[in-house]
Every structure is written in structure tokens, then in C-alpha cells.
C-alpha atoms as a PDB file:
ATOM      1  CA  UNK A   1     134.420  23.201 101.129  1.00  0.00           C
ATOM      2  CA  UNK A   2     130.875  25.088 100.355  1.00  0.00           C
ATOM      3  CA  UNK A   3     128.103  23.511  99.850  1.00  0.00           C
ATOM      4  CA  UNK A   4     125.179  24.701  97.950  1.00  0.00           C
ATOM      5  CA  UNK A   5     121.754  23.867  98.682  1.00  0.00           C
ATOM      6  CA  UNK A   6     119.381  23.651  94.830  1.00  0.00           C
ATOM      7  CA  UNK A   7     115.478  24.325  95.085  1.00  0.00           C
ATOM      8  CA  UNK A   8     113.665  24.577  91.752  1.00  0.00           C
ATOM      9  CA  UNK A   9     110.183  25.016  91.034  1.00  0.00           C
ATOM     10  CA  UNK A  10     108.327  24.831  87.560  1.00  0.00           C
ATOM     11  CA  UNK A  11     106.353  28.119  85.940  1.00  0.00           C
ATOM     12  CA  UNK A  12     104.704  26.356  83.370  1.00  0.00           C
ATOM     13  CA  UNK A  13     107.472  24.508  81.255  1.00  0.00           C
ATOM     14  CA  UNK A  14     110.351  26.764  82.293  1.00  0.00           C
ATOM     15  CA  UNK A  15     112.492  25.513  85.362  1.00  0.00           C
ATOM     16  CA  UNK A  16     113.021  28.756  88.157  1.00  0.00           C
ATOM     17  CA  UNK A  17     115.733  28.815  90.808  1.00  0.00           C
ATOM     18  CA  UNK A  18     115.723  30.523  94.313  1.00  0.00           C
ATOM     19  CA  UNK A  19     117.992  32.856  94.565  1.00  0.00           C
ATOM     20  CA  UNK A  20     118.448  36.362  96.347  1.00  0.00           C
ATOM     21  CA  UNK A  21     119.440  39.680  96.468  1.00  0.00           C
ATOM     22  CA  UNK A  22     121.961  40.419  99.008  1.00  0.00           C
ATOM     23  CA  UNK A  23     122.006  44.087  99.996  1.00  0.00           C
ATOM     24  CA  UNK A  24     125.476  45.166  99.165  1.00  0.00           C
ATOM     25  CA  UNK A  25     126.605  42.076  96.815  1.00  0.00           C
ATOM     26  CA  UNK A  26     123.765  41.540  94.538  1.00  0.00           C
ATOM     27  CA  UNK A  27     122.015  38.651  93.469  1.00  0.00           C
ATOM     28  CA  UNK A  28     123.327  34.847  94.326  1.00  0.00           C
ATOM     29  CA  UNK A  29     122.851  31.597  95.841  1.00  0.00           C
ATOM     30  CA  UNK A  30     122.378  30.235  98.889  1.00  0.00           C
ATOM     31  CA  UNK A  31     125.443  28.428  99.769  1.00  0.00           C
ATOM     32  CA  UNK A  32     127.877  28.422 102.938  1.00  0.00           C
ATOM     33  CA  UNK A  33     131.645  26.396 104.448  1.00  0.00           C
ATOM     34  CA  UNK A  34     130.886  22.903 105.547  1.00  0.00           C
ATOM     35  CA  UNK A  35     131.584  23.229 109.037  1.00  0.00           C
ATOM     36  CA  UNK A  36     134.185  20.763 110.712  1.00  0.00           C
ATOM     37  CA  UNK A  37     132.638  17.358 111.515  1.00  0.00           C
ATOM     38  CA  UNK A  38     129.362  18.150 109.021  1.00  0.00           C
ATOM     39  CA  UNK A  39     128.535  16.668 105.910  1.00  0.00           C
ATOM     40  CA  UNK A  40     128.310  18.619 102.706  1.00  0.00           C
ATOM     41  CA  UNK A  41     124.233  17.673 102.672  1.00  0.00           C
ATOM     42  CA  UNK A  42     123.996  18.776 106.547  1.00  0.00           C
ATOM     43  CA  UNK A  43     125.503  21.919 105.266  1.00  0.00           C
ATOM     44  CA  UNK A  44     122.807  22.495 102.506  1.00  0.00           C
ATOM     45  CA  UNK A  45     120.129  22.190 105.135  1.00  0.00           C
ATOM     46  CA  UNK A  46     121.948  24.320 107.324  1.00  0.00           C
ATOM     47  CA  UNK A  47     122.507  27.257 105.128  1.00  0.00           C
ATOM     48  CA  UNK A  48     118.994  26.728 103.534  1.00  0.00           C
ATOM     49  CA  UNK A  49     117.373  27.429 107.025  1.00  0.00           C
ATOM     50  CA  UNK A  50     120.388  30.310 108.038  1.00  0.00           C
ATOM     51  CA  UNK A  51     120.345  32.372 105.135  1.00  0.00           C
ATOM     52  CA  UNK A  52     116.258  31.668 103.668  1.00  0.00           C
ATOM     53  CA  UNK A  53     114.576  30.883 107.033  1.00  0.00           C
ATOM     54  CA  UNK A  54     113.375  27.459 105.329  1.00  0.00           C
ATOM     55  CA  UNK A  55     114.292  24.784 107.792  1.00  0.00           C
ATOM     56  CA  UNK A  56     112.484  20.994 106.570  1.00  0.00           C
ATOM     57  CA  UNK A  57     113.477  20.685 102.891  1.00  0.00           C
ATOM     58  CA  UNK A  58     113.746  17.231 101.858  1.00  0.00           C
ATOM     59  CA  UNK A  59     116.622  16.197  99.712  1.00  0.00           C
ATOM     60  CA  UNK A  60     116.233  14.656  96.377  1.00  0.00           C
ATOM     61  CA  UNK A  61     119.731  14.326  95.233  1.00  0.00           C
ATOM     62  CA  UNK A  62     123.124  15.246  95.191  1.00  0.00           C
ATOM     63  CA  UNK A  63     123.958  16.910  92.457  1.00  0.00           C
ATOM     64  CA  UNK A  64     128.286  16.136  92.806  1.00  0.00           C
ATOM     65  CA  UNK A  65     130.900  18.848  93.910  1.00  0.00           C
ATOM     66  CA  UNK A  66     132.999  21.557  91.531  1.00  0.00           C
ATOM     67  CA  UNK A  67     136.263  22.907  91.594  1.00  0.00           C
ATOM     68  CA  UNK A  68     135.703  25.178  88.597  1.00  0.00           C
ATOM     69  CA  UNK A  69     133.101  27.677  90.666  1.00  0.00           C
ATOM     70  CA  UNK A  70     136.094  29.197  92.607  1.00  0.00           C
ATOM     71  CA  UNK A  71     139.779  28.299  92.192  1.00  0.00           C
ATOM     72  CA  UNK A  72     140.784  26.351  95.595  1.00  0.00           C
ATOM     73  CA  UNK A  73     137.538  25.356  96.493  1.00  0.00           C
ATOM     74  CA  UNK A  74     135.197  22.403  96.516  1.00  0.00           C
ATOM     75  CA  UNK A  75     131.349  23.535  95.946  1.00  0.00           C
ATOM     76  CA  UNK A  76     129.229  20.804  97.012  1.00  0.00           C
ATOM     77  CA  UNK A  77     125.577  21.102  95.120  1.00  0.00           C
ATOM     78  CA  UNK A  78     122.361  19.633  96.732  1.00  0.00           C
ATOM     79  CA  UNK A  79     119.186  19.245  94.969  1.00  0.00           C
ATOM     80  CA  UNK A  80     116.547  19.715  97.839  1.00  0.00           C
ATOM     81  CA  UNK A  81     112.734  20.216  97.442  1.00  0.00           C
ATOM     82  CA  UNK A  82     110.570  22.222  99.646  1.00  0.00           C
ATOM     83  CA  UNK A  83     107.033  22.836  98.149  1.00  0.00           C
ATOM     84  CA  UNK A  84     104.898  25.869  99.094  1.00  0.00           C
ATOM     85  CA  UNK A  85     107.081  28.310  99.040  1.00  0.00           C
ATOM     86  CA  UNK A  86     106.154  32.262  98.156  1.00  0.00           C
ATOM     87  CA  UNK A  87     107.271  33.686  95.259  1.00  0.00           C
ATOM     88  CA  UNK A  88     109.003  36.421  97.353  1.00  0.00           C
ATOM     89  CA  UNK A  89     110.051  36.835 100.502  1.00  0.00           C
ATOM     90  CA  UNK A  90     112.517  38.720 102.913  1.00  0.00           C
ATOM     91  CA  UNK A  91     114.890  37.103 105.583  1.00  0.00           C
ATOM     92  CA  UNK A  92     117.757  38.135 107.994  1.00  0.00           C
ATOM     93  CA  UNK A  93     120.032  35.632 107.686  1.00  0.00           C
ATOM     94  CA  UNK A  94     121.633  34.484 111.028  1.00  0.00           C
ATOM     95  CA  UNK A  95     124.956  35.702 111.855  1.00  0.00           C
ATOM     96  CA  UNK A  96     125.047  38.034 108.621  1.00  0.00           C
ATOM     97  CA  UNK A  97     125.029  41.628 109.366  1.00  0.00           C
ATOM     98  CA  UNK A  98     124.736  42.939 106.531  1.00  0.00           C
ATOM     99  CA  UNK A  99     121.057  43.492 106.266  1.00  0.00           C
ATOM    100  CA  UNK A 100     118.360  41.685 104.783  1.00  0.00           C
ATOM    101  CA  UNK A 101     118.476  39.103 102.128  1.00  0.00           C
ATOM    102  CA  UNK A 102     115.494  39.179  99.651  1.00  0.00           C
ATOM    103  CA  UNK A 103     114.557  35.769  98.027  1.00  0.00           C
ATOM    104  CA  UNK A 104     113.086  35.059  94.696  1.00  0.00           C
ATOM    105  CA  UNK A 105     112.599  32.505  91.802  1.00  0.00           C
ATOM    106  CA  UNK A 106     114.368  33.377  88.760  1.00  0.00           C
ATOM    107  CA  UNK A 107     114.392  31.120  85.431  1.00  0.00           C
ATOM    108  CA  UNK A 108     117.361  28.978  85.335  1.00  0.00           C
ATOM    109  CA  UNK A 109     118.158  29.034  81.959  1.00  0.00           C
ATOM    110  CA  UNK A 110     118.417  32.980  81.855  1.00  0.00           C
ATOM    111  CA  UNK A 111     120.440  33.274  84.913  1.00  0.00           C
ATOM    112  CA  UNK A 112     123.366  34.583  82.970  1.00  0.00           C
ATOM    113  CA  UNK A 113     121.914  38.065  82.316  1.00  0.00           C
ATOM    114  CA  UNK A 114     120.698  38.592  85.552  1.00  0.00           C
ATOM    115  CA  UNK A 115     123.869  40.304  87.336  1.00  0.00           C
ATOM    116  CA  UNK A 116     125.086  37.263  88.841  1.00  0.00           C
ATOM    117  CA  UNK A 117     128.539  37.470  89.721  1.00  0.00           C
ATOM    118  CA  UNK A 118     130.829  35.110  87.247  1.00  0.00           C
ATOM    119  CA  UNK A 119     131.225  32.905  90.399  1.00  0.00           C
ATOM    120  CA  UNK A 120     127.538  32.434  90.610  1.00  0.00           C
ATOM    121  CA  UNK A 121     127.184  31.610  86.738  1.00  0.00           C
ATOM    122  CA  UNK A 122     129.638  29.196  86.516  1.00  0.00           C
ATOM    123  CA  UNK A 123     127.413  27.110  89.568  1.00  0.00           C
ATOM    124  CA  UNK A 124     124.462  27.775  87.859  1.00  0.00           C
ATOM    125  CA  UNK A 125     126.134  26.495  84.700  1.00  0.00           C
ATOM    126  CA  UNK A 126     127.173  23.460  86.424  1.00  0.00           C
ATOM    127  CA  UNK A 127     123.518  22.939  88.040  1.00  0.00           C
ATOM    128  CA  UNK A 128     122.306  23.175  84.487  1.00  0.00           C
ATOM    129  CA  UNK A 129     124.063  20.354  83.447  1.00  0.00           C
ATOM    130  CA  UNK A 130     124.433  18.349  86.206  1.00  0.00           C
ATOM    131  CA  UNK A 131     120.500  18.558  86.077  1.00  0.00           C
ATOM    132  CA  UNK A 132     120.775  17.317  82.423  1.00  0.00           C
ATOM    133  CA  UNK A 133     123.317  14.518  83.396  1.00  0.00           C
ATOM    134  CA  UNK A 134     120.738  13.151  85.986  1.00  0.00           C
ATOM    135  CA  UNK A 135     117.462  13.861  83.354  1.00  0.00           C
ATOM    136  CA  UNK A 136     116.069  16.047  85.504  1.00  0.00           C
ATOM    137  CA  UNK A 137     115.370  19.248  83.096  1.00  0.00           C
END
């Protein structure tokens, strides 16, 4: 299973998502495998603080698990909130050697023409709506 963590922030009436560049795969979103004995929300938190460097994010729902991101696996999604945050930033995510990940917000609703890999759409697809479901656009 992966799990997914979700931070949004507003820029004026248009909803942005973290995301970030990694050096030799392009642009995507935090997630990571849900680690034997660890729940799918301990995971979030986890990979937030691995792969961002942001370590006390406060959850404010789940946002339900896909098996259409990936066929043959579960991605867990985790809306989390974390306020203060720079716009940009750079991090070396822990146990990753493959350089330096480089964070940003991007708007959620464009996220399809940004490069994203077609794995990466179809969870920002399902964020989209499970954001809708829960009236949280």
C-alpha cells in the first residue's frame, strides 16, 4: 500500500497543491509504502517529514484509498494541513539518493498540463473529486 499525504493552500480563489520536482523523474507527489505494522495516516506523516522536511502537520481528513492510480496497488490519500509554509523550498529527502527534491505549490485544477506522469494525474484526479465528495473545493 502507498499512502499519500494532501496539503493545499488557497491563492486567492484557486486551490494549489505541494508538489515537487524530483531530479531525474520530474514533477510528483509526496507519497511512500506503508511500512509493516504502520497505519496508512502514520505513513502520510512519515513521508511528509522524509521526503519535504515538514514534520507536525495536522490531519484534517482522510480522503479514502484508490486502486485506479497504479494497477496492484492501494494509494491511501491524507488530507493534512500545515500552515506557514514557503512557497519554495529545497529538501534531501532521507534515504533517497538521488539528489535534491524541490517543493512547490502548483494549482490543482491545472495539474494535468504540468508534466505529471499519468500515475500522478490520475491521484490528482481522484484528490479533485474526493475533495468535491467531502465539499471541500
Amino acid at each position: 500500500m502507498k499512502s499519500c499525504p494532501v496539503l493545499l493552500r488557497w491563492a486567492g480563489l484557486q486551490r494549489q497543491i505541494l508538489v515537487f520536482r524530483h531530479p531525474s523523474a520530474g514533477p510528483q507527489l509526496v507519497k511512500g509504502t506503508v511500512e509493516a505494522g504502520e497505519s496508512a495516516e502514520a505513513a502520510a506523516r512519515r513521508e511528509l517529514g522524509e521526503e519535504a522536511g515538514i514534520g507536525d502537520a495536522v490531519l484534517v481528513r482522510a480522503l479514502g484509498d484508490s486502486t485506479d492510480i497504479v494497477p496492484g496497488e492501494i494509494w491511501s490519500f491524507h488530507l493534512l494541513s500545515r500552515s506557514d509554509l514557503p512557497d519554495r523550498w529545497r529538501h534531501d529527502p532521507t534515504g533517497d539518493r538521488g539528489g535534491t527534491y524541490e517543493f512547490h505549490w502548483h494549482l490543482l485544477e491545472d495539474a494535468d498540463a504540468a508534466g505529471f506522469d499519468p500515475r500522478y494525474r490520475r491521484a490528482l484526479a481522484f484528490i479533485r473529486k474526493r475533495l468535491a465528495e467531502h465539499g471541500l473545493c
